[in-house]
Protein backbone atom coordinates (compact mmCIF):
# COMPACT_ATOMS: atom_id res chain seq x y z
CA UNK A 1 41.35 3.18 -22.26
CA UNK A 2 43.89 3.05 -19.21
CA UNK A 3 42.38 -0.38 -18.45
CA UNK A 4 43.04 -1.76 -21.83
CA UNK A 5 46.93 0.14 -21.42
CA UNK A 6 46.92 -1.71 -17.92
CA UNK A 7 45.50 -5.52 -19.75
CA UNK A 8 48.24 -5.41 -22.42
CA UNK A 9 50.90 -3.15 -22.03
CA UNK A 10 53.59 -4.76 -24.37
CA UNK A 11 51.19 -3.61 -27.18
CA UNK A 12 50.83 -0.30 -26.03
CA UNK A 13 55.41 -0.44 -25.61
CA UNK A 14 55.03 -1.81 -29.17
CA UNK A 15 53.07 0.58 -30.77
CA UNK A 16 55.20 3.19 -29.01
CA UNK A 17 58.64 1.89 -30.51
CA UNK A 18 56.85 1.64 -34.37
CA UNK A 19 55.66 4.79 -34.22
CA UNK A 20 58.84 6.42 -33.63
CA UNK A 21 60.68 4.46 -36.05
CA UNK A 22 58.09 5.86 -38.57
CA UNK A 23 58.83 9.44 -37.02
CA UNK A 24 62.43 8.64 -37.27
CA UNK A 25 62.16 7.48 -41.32
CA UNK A 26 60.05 10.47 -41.90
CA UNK A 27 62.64 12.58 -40.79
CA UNK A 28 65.45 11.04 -42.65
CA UNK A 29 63.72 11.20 -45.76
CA UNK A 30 64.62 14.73 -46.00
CA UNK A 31 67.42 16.00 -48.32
CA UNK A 32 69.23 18.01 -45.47
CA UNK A 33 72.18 19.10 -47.59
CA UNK A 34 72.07 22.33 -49.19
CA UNK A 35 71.54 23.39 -52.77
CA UNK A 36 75.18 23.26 -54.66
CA UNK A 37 75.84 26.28 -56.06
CA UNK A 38 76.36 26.76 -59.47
CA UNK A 39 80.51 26.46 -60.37
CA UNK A 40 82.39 28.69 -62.27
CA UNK A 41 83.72 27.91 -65.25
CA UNK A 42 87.52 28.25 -64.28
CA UNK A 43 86.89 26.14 -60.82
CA UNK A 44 86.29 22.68 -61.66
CA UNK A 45 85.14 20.33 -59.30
CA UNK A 46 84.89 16.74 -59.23
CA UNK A 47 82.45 14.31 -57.44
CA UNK A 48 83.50 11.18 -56.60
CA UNK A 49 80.59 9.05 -56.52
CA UNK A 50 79.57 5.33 -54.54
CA UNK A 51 79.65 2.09 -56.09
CA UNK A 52 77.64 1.10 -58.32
CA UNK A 53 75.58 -0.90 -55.40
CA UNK A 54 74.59 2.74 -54.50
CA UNK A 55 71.98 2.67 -57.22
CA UNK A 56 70.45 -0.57 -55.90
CA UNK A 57 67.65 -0.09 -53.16
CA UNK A 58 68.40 0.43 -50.20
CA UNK A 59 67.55 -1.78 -47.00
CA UNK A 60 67.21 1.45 -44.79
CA UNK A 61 65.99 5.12 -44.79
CA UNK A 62 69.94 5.72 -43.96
CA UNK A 63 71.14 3.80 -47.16
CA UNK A 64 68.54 5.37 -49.07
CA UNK A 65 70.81 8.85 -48.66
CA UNK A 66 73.15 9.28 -51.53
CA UNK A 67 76.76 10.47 -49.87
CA UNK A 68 78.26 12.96 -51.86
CA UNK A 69 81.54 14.09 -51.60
CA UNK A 70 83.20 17.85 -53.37
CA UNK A 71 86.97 17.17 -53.90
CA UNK A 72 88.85 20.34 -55.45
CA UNK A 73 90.62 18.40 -58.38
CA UNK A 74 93.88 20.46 -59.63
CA UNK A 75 93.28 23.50 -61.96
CA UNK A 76 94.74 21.41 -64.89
CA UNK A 77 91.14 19.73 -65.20
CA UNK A 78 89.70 20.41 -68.43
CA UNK A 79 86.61 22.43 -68.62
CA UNK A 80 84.00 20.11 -70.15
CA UNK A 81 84.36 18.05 -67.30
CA UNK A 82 81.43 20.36 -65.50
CA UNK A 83 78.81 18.87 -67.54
CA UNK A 84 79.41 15.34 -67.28
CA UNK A 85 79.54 16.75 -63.35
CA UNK A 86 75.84 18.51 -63.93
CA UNK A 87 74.93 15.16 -65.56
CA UNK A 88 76.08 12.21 -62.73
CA UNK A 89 74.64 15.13 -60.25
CA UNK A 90 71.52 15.12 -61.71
CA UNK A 91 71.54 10.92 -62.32
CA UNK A 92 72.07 10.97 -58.63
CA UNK A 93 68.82 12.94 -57.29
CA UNK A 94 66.70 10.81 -59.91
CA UNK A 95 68.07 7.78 -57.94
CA UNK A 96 67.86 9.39 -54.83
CA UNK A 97 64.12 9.99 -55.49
CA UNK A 98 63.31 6.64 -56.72
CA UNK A 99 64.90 5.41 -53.42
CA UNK A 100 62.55 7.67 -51.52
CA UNK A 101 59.61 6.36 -53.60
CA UNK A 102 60.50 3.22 -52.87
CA UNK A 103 60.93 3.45 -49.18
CA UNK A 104 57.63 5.60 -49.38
CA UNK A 105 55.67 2.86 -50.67
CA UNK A 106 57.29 0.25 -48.62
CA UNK A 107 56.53 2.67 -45.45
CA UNK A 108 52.51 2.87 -46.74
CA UNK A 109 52.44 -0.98 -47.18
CA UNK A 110 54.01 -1.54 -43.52
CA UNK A 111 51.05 0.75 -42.10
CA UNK A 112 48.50 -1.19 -44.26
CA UNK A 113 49.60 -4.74 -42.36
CA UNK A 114 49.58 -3.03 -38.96
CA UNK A 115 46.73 -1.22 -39.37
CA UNK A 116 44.78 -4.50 -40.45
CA UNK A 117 46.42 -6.47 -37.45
CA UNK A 118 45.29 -3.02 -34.85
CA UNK A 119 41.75 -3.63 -36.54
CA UNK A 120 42.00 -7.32 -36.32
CA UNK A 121 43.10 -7.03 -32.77
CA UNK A 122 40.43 -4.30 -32.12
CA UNK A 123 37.86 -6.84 -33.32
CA UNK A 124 38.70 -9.65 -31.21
CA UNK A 125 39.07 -7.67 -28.27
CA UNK A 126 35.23 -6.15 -29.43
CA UNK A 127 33.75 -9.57 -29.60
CA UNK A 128 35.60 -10.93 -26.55
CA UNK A 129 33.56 -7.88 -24.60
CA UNK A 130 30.50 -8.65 -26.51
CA UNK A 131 30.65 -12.42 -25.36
CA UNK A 132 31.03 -11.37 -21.76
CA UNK A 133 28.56 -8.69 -21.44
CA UNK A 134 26.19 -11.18 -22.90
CA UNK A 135 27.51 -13.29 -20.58
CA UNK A 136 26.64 -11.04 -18.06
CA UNK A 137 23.04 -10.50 -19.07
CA UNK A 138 22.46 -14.02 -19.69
CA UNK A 139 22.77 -14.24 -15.48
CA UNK A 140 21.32 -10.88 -14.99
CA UNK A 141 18.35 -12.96 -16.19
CA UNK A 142 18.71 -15.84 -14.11
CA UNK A 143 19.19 -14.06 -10.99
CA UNK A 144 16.24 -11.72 -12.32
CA UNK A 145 14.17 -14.83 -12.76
CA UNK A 146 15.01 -16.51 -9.59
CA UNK A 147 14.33 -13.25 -7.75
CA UNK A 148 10.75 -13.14 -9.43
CA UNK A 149 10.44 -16.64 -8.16
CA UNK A 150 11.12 -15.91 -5.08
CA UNK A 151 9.08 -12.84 -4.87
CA UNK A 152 6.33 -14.38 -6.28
CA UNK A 153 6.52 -17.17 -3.29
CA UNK A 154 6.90 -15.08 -0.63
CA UNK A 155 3.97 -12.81 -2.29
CA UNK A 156 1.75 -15.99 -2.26
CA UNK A 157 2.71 -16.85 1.17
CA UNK A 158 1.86 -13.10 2.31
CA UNK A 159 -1.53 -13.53 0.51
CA UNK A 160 -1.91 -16.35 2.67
CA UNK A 161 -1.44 -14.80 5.76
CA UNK A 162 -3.54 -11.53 4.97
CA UNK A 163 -6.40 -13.80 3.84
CA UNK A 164 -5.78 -15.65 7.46
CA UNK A 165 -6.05 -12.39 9.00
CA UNK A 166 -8.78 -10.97 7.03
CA UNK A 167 -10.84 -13.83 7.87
CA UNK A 168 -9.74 -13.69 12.22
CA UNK A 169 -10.30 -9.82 11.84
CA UNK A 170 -13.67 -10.11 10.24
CA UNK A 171 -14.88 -12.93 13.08
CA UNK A 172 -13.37 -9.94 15.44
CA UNK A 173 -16.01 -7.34 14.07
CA UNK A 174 -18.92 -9.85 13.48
CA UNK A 175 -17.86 -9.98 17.78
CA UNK A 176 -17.57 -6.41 18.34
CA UNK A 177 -20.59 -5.62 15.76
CA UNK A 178 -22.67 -8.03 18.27
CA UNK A 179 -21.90 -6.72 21.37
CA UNK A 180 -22.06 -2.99 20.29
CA UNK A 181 -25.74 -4.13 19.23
CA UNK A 182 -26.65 -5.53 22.62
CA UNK A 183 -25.15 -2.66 24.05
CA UNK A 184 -26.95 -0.81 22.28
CA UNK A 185 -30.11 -2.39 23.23
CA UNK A 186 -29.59 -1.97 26.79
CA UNK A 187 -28.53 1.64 26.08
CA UNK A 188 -32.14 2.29 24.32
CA UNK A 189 -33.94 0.35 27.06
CA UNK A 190 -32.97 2.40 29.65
CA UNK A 191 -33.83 5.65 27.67
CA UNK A 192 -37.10 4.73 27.10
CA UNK A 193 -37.57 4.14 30.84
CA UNK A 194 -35.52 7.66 31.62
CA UNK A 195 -38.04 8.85 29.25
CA UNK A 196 -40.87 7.57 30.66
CA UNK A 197 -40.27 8.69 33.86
CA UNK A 198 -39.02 12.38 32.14
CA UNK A 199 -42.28 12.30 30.92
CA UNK A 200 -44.63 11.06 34.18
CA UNK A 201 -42.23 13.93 36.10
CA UNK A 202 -43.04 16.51 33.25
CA UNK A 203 -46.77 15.69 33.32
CA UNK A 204 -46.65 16.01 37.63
CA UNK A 205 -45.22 19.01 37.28
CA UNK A 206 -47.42 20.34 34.57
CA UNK A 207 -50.34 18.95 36.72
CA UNK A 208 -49.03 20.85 39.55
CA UNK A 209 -48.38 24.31 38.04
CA UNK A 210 -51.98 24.84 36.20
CA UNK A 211 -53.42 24.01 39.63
CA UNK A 212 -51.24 26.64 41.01
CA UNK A 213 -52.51 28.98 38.53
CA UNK A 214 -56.07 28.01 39.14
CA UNK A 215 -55.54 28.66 42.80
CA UNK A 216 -53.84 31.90 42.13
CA UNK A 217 -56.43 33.09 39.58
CA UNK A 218 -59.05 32.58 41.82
CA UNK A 219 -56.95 33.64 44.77
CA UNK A 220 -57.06 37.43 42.80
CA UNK A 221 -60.79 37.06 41.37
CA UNK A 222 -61.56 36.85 45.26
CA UNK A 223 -59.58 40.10 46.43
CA UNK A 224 -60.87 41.81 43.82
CA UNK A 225 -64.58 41.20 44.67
CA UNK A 226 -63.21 42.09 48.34
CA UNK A 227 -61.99 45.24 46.92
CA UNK A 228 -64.78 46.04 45.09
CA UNK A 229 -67.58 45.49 47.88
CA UNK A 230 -65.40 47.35 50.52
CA UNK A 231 -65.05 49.98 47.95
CA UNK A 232 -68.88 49.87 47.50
CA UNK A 233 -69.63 49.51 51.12
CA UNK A 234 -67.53 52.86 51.81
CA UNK A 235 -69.74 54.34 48.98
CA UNK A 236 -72.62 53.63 50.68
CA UNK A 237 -71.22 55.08 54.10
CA UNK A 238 -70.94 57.82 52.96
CA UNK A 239 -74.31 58.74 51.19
CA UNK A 240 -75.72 57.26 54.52
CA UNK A 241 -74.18 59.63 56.73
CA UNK A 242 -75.75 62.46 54.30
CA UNK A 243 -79.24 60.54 55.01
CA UNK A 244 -81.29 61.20 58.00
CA UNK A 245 -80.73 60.15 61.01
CA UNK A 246 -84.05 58.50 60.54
CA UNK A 247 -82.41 56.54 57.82
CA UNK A 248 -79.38 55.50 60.80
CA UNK A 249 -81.32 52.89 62.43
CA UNK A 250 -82.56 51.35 58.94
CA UNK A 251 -78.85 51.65 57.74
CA UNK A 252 -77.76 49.83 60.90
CA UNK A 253 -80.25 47.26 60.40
CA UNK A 254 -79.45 46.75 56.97
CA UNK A 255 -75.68 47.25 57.64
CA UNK A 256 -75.79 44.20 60.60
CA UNK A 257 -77.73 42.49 57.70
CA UNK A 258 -75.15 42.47 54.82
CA UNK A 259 -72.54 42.29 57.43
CA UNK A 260 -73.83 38.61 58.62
CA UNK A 261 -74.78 37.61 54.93
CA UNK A 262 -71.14 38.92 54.08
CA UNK A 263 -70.01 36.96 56.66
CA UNK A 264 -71.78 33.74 56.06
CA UNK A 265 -70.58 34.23 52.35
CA UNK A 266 -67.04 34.33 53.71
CA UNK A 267 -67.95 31.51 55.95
CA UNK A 268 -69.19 29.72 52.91
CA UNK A 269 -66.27 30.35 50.84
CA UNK A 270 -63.82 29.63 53.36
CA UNK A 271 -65.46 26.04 53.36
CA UNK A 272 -65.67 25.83 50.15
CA UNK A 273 -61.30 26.84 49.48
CA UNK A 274 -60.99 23.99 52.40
CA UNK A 275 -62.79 21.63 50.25
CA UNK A 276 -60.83 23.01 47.24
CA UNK A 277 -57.23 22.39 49.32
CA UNK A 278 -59.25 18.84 50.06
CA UNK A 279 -59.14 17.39 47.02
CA UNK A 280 -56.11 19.22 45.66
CA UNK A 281 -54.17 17.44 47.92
CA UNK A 282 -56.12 14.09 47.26
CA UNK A 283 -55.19 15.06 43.73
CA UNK A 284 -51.52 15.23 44.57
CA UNK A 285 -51.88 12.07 46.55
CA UNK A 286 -53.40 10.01 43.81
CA UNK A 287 -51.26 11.48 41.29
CA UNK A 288 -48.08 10.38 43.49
CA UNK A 289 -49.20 6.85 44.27
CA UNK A 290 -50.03 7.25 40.10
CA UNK A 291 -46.46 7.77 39.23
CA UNK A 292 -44.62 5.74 41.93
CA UNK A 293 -46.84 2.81 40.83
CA UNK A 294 -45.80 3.58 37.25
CA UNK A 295 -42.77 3.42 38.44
CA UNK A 296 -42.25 0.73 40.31
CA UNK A 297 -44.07 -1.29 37.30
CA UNK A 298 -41.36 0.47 35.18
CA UNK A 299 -38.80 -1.16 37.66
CA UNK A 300 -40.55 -4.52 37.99
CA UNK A 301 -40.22 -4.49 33.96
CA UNK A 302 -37.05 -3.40 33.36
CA UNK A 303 -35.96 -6.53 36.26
CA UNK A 304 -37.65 -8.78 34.63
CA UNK A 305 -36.79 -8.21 31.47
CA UNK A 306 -32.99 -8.29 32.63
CA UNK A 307 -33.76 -11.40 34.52
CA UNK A 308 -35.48 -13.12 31.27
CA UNK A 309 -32.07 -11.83 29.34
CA UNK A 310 -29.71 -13.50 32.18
CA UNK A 311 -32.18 -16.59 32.08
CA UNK A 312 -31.74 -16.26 28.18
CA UNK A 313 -28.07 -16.01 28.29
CA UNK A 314 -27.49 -18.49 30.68
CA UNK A 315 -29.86 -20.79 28.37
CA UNK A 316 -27.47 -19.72 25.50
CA UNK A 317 -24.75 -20.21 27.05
CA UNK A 318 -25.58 -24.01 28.80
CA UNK A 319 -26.90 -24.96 24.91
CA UNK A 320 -23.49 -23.82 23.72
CA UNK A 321 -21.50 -26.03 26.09
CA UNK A 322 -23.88 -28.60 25.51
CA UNK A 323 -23.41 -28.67 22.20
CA UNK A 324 -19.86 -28.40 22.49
CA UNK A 325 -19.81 -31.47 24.39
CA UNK A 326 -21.84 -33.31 22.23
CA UNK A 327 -19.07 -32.37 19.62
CA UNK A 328 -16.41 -33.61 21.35
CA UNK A 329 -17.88 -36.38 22.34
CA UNK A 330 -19.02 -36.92 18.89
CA UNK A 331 -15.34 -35.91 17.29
CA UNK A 332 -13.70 -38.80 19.95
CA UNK A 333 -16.57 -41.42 19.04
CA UNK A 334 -15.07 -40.59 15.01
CA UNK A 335 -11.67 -40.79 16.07
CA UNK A 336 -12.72 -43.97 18.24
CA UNK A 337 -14.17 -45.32 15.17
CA UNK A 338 -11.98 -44.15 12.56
CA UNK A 339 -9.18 -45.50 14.93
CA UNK A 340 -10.64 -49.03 14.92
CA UNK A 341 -11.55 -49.01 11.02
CA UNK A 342 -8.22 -47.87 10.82
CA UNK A 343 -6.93 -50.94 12.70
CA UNK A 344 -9.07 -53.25 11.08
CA UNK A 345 -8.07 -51.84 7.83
CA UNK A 346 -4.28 -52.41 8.78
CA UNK A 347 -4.60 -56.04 9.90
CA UNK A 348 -6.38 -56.73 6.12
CA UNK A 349 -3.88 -54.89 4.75
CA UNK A 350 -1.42 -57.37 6.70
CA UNK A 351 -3.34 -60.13 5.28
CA UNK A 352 -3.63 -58.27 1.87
CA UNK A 353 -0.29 -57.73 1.67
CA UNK A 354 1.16 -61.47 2.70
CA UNK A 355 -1.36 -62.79 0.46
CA UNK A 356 -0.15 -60.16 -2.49
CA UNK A 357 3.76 -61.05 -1.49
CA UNK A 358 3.30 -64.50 -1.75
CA UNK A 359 1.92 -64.66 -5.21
CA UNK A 360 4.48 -61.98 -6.45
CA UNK A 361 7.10 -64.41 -4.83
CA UNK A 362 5.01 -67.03 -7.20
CA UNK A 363 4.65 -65.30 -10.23
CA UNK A 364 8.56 -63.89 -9.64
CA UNK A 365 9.17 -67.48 -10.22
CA UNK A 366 7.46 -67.68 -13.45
CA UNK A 367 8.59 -64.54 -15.57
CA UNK A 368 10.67 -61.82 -14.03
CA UNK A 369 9.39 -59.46 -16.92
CA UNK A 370 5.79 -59.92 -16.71
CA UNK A 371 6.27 -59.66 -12.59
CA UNK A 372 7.91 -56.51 -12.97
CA UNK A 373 5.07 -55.09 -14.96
CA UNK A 374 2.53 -56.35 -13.07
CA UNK A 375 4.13 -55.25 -9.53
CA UNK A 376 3.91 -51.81 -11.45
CA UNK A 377 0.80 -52.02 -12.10
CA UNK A 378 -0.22 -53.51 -8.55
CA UNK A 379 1.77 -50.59 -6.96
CA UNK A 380 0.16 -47.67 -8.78
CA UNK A 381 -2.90 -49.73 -8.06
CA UNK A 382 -2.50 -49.72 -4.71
CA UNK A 383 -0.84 -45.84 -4.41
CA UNK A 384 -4.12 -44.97 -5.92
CA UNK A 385 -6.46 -46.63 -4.13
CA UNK A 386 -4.42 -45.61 -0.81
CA UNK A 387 -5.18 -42.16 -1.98
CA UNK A 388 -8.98 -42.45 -2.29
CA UNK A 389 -8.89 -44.22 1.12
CA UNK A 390 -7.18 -40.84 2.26
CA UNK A 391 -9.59 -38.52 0.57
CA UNK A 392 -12.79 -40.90 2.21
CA UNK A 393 -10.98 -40.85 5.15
CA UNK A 394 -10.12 -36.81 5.59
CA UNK A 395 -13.73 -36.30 3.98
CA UNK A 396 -15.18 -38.35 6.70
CA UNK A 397 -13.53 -35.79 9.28
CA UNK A 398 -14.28 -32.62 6.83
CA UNK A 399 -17.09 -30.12 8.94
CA UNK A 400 -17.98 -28.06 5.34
CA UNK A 401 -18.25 -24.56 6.12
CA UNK A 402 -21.47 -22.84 4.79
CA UNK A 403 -22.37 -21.20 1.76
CA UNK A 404 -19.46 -23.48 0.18
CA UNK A 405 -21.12 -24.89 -2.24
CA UNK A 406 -18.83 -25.59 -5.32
CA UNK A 407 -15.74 -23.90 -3.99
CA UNK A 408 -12.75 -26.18 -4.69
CA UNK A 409 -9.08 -26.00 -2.87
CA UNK A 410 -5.78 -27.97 -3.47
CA UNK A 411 -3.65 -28.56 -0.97
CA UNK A 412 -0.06 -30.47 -0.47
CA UNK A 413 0.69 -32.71 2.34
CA UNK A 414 3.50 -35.10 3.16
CA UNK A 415 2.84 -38.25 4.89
CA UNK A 416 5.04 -40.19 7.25
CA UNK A 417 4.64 -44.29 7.18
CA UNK A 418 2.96 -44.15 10.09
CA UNK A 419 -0.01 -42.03 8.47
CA UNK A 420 1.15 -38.31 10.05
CA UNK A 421 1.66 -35.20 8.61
CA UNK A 422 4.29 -33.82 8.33
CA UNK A 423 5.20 -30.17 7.69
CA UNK A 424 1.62 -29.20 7.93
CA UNK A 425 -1.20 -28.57 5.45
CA UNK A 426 0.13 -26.14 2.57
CA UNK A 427 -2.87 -24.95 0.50
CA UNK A 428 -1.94 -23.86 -3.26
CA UNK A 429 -5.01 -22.97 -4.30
CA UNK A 430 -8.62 -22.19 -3.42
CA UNK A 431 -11.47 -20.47 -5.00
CA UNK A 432 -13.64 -20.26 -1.49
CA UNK A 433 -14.37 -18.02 1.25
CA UNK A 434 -11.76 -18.23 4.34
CA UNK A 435 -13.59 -20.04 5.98
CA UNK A 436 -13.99 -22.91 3.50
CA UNK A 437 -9.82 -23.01 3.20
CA UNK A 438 -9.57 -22.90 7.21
CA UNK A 439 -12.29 -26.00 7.17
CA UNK A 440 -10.09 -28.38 4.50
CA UNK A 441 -6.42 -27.98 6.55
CA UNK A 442 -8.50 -28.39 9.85
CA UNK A 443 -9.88 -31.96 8.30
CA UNK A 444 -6.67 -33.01 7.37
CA UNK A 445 -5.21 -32.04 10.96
CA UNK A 446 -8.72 -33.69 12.65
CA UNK A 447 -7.91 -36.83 10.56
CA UNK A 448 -4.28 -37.83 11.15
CA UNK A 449 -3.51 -40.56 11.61
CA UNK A 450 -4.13 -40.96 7.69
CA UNK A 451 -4.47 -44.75 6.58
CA UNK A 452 -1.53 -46.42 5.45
CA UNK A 453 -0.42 -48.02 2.33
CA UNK A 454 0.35 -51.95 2.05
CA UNK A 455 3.88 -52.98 3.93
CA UNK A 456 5.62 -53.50 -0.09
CA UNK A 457 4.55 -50.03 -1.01
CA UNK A 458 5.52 -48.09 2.05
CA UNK A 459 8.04 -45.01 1.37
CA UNK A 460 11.91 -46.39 1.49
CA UNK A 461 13.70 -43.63 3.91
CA UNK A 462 11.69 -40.64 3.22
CA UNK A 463 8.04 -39.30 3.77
CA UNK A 464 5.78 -38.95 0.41
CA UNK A 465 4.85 -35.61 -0.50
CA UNK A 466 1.27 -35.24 -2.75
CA UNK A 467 -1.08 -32.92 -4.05
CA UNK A 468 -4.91 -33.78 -3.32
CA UNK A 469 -7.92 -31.75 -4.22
CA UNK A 470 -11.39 -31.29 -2.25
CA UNK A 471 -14.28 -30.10 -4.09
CA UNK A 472 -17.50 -28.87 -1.77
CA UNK A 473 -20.66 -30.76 -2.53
């Protein structure tokens, strides 16, 4: 509201000033004076009345007001003059309230016009708004479309470089993936040899402690027996004292008897435990050389087959440089080639395109009309076959990645007149794996320069830009 007050303030002073002059009427519409009282008979008055223009209507709310005037006449007045008093009195207020009527419905038609003009106003002010905030929306849109545009490039673009990214990130596990297998493969191989020799320890030691226990089992069975017969022979010693001393020299006899057999027996199993230690420790011995032999062949393997996987890499590695080589030296005999094709095909294009001027200069002689449609024809002619010489050409230089079979891409170049790109390889479109899309903008790159078109047909102050598809066989 204040900014419409501020936008057209003479309206606003306007509309002001009308409606206190319809205040101002209202008020003077009133009959201010007070109600005459009723005369006595033996008082007469007399009102003196205004022309007779008085009864005409008026041109203002102030005219409209009758103006009455009480003049004491002299006493001498005769008294049926009050009537024709009450009368004119009463003529008066009937024209007073026509005039009021009047001014009334003058009043209500004056509102009528300016309250049509306020509406009319209101209206064009309404559809003066209306036409700007459709205005408005109208480049809400454009700017809304633009932006989507815009976001929609940059999104594409973005796509681009995730895909890009996805693709280097993926060769980076395939990488990471291989060496944490050949790590792992050494890892395993030298568990199985820790466990080997785990195992050829465990089975020494196992070796080792049930001969122990065989040695202290029969180490006990022997004091036992030693216990026992020394327990026996004290048995005996004593029932042979009780004997007769005719049994003493018997006794001794027998005594010195067992004694030497006992001690032969000990004799004999003291050789026999030296034996026993023998081969326990020739045991030990050949079990040793057993498990350093073992392990030494462990070690012998475990060089070798490090050795055959240095050998192996080396190999690897020499066949991959080799190859290498071979590629490059392969990739400059193409570029050799294409280079020389490329400079054969310019010096027939020379000749193609003196021979091509010189009967256009001919046939420009004959019929301007007919030249100009065939030099049409002879340029799209020529812009089309310079663009299948471009596809041979970049497919000649195209290394197809695998398991592309079918996969298509569309890409945009521009190309300089001297057969370079410029700008790089945009790709709008394609339907492969990464690798595929990386393969097409590398054979464009790996073929510049691209061949060029006849010397009439070259670009006039700019580079041509063009869209060119490659489909996978």
């Amino acid at each position: 509201m204040i900014k419409l007050l501020s936008k057209h303030p003479g309206a606003f002073i306007g509309a002001v000033i009308f409606h206190l002059l319809i205040a101002a009427l209202f008020i003077l519409s009133f009959d201010w004076a007070e109600k005459p009282q009723e005369i006595e008979a033996g008082i007469p008055v007399s009102i003196v009345l205004p022309d007779a223009n008085a009864l005409e209507m008026p041109s203002s709310p102030a005219e409209a007001e009758p103006k009455e005037e009480f003049v004491e006449e002299p006493p001498t007045e005769k008294p049926d003059d009050s009537a024709k008093k009450a009368e004119q009195l009463e003529k008066n207020k009937l024209a007073a309230l026509a005039s009021k009527a009047t001014t009334e419905k003058a009043l209500k038609e004056k509102r009528k016009v300016d309250k049509k003009l306020k509406e009319q106003k209101l209206a064009k002010k309404k559809a003066e708004k209306l036409a700007e905030q459709k205005k408005i929306e109208k480049q809400k849109l454009a700017d809304a479309k633009k932006a989507e545009q815009k976001a929609a490039e940059e999104k594409k673009v973005e796509k681009q470089k995730e895909e890009e990214l996805e693709a280097r990130q993926k060769q980076q596990r395939d990488k990471e993936k291989a060496t944490e297998k050949e790590s792992e493969a050494k890892a395993e191989k030298k568990r199985l040899e820790k466990k080997a020799a785990k195992k050829i320890a465990e089975e020494k030691a196992q070796q080792e402690a049930e001969e122990k226990q065989a040695e202290e089992k029969a180490e006990k069975r022997r004091k036992e027996r030693a216990e026992a017969r020394k327990e026996e022979r004290r048995k005996e010693k004593i029932e042979e004292k009780k004997k007769a001393k005719k049994e003493a020299k018997r006794k001794a006899a027998k005594e010195a008897a067992e004694e030497k057999a006992e001690k032969e027996e000990e004799e004999k199993k003291a050789k026999e435990r030296a034996e026993r230690r023998a081969e326990k420790r020739a045991a030990e011995k050949t079990a040793k050389e057993k498990v350093e032999r073992a392990e030494r062949a462990a070690k012998a393997k475990a060089e070798e087959e490090e050795k055959e996987e240095a050998e192996k890499a080396a190999a690897i590695k020499a066949a991959k440089a080799k190859k290498e080589m071979a590629k490059k030296l392969a990739d400059k005999k193409i570029r050799d080639e294409s280079r020389r094709k490329w400079e054969e095909a310019q010096e027939k294009e020379k000749a193609d395109a003196a021979t091509a001027t010189a009967e256009a200069r001919k046939k420009a002689a004959t019929a301007s009309a007919a030249n100009k449609a065939s030099s049409d024809k002879a340029r799209n002619g020529a812009l089309n076959s310079w663009g299948s010489k471009v596809e041979r050409h970049v497919r000649r230089h195209w290394n197809q990645a695998a398991s592309s079979s079918g996969s298509v891409a569309k890409v945009r170049i521009t190309v300089s007149n001297s057969g370079y790109i410029t700008g790089g390889v945009k790709v709008l479109s394609c339907n492969g794996s990464p690798a595929f899309c990386a393969s097409v903008k590398k054979a464009f790159t790996s073929a510049e320069p691209l061949p060029r078109t006849e010397a009439k047909y070259r670009f006039k102050n700019s580079d041509r830009t063009f869209t060119m598809m490659l489909k996978s066989n």
